[in-house]
Protein backbone atom coordinates (compact mmCIF):
# COMPACT_ATOMS: atom_id res chain seq x y z
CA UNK A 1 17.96 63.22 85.48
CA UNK A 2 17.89 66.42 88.46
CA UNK A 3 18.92 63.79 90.90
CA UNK A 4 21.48 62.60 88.53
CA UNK A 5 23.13 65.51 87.67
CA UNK A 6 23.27 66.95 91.41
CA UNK A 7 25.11 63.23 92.03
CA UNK A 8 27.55 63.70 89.28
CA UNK A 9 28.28 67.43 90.84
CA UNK A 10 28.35 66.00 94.36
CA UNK A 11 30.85 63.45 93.40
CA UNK A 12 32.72 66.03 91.75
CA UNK A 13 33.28 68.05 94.48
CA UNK A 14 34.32 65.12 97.16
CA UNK A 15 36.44 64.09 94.27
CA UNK A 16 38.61 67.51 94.81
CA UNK A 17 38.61 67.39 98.68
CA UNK A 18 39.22 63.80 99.05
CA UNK A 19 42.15 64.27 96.66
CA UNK A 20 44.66 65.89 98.92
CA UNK A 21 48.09 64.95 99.73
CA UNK A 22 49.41 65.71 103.45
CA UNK A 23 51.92 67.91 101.46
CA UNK A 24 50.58 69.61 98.80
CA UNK A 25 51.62 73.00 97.48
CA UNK A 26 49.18 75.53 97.46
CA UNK A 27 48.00 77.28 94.43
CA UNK A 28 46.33 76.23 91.22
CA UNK A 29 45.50 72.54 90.63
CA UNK A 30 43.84 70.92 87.63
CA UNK A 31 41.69 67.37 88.99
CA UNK A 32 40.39 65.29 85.95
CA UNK A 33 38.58 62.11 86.16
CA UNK A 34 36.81 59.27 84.48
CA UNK A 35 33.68 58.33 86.01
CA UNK A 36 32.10 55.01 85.49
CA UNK A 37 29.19 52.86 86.45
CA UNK A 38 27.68 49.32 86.90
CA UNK A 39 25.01 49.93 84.62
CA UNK A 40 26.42 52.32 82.26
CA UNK A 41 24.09 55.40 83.46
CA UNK A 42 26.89 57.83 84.17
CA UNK A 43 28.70 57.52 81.10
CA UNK A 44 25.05 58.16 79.66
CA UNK A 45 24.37 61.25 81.62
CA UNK A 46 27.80 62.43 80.45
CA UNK A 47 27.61 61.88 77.02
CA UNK A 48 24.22 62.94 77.33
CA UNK A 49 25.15 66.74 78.97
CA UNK A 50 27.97 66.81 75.87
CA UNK A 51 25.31 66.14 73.65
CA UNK A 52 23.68 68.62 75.19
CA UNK A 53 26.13 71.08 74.68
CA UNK A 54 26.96 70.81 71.42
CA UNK A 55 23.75 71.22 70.08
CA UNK A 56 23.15 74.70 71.78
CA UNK A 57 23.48 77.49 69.57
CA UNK A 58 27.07 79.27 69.68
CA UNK A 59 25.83 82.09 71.56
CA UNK A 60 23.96 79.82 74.75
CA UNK A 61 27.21 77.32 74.54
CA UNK A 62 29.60 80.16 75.53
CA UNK A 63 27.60 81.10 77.76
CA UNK A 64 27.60 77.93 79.27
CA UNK A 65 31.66 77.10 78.69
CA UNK A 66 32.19 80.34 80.02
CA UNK A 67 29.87 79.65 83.54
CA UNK A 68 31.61 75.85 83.76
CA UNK A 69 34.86 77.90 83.41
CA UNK A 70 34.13 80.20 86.08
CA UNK A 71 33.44 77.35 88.34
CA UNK A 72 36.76 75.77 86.80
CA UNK A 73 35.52 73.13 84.94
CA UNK A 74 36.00 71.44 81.53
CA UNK A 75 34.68 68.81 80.26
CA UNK A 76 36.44 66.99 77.56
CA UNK A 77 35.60 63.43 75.22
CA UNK A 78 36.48 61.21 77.73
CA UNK A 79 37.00 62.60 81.16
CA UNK A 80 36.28 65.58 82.84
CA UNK A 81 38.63 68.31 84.61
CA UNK A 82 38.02 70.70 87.48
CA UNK A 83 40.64 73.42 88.11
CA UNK A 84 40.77 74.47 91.56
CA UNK A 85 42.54 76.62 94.14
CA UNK A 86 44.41 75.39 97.48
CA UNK A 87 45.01 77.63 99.60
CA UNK A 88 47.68 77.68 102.08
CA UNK A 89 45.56 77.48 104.95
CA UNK A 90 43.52 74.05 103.28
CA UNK A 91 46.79 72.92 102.13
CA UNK A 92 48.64 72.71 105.68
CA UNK A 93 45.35 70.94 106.77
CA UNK A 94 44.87 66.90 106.80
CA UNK A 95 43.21 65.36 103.86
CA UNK A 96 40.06 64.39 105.99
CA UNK A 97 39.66 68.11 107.37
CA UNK A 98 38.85 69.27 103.86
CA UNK A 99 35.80 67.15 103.27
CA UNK A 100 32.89 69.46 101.99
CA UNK A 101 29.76 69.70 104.16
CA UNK A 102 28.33 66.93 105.90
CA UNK A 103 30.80 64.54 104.04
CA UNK A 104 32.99 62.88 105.92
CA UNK A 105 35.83 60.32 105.77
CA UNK A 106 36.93 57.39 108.44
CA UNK A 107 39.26 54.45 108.37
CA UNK A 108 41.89 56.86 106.90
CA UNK A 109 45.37 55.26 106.68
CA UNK A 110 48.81 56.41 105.16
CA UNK A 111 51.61 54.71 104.13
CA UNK A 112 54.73 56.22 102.57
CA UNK A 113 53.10 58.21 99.29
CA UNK A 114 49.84 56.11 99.41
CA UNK A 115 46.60 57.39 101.25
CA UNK A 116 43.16 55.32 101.73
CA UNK A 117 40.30 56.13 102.92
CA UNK A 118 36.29 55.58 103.19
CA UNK A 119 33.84 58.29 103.19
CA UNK A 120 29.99 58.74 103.27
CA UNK A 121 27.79 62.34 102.59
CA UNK A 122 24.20 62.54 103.72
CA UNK A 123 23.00 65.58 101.59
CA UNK A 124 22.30 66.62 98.90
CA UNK A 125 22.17 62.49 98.53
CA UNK A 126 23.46 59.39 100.73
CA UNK A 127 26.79 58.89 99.06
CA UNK A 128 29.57 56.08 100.43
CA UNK A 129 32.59 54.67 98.82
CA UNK A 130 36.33 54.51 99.19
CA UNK A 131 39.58 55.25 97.79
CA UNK A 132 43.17 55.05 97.44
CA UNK A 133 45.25 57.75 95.85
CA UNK A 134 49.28 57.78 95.28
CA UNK A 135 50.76 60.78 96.13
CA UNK A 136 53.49 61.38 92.94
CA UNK A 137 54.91 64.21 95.21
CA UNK A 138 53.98 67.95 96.48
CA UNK A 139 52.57 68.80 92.84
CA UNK A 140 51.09 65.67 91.40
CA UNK A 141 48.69 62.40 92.51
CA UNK A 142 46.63 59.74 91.27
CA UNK A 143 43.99 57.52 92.62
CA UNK A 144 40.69 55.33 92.44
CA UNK A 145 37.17 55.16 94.06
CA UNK A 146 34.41 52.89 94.65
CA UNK A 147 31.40 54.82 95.36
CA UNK A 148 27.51 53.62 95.87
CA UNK A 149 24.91 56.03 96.30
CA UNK A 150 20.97 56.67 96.44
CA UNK A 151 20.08 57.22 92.01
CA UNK A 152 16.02 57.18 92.18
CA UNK A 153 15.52 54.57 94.71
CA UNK A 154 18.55 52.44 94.19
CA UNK A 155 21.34 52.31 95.15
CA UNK A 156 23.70 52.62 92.11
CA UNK A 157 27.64 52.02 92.15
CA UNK A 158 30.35 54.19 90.66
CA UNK A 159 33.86 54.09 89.90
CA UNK A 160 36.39 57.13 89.32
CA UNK A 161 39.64 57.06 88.28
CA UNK A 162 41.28 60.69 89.28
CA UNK A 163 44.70 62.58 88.74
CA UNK A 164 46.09 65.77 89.94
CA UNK A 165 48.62 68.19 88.62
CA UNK A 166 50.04 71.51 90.13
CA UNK A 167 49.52 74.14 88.16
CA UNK A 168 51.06 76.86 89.50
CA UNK A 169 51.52 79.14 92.48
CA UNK A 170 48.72 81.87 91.07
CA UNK A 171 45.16 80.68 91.10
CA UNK A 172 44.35 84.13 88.58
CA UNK A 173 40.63 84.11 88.95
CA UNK A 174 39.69 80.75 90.26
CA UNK A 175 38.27 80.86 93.50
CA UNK A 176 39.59 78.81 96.71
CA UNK A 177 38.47 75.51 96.94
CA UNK A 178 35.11 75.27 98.70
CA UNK A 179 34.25 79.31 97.77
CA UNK A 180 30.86 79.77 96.39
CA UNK A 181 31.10 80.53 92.46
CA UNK A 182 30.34 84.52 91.99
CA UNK A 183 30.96 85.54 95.47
């Protein structure tokens, strides 16, 4: 399940860098997905950490909600959203300049408003897939992904759909894309 969740928070991450349009305002943005899986086990672990949560008592749930929110995350029923903050620096960079640590993507192509790409990660777990997103304009975007990584041995594939919205020029106290939470 440790392997599992560090996936799912791996995936969430390249989810958010991958997801960049060449021009992209910079400020707040809100990126929620819907993961899936071949064998059903990440729908599991995500109903399983809602579960989770909604059994705590009130007290060690907010205090929970409140550490996902300072992180920017929500989870909701069916998908899951991460708020995040582009700054104008990452925002006048390519898409595939962005990727977090050793991530990184190849066979990137663009084409009018559409963007596709593959990418691969060595740590915290060997992760590859690819993707396509749409680019809506400077404030919005949609896309898919195909990605197969190491899950206990095997080698497990994943799907995510993904939008993204512009939220607005202030990111208040969400920290820039890539920051370490509480620093």
């Amino acid at each position: 399940m440790k392997s599992k969740s560090r996936l799912l928070a791996a995936l969430l991450v390249l989810a958010a860098f991958g997801a960049k349009a060449q021009n992209q305002l910079p400020g707040l943005w809100e990126h929620t997905f819907k993961m899936g899986s071949q064998g059903g086990e990440m729908e599991k672990a995500q109903a399983q950490m809602q579960a989770q949560l909604a059994a705590m008592p009130p007290d060690k749930r907010k205090q929970v909600e409140a550490m996902m929110k300072s992180r920017g995350m929500s989870m909701g029923a069916n998908s899951t959203s991460m708020k995040f903050c582009l700054t104008k620096e990452q925002a006048a960079k390519p898409p595939e300049a962005r990727m977090p640590g050793d991530c990184k993507q190849t066979d990137v192509k663009r084409s009018g408003s559409s963007m596709s790409y593959k990418f691969a990660c060595t740590t915290p777990q060997q992760v590859s897939g690819e993707g396509q997103m749409s680019f809506v304009n400077d404030k919005a975007y949609t896309g898919k992904s195909t990605t197969i990584a190491q899950v206990d041995g095997q080698a497990r594939q994943m799907s995510m759909e993904m939008s993204g919205q512009w939220l607005g020029a202030d990111c208040g106290d969400v920290k820039p894309l890539g920051a370490v939470a509480g620093k």
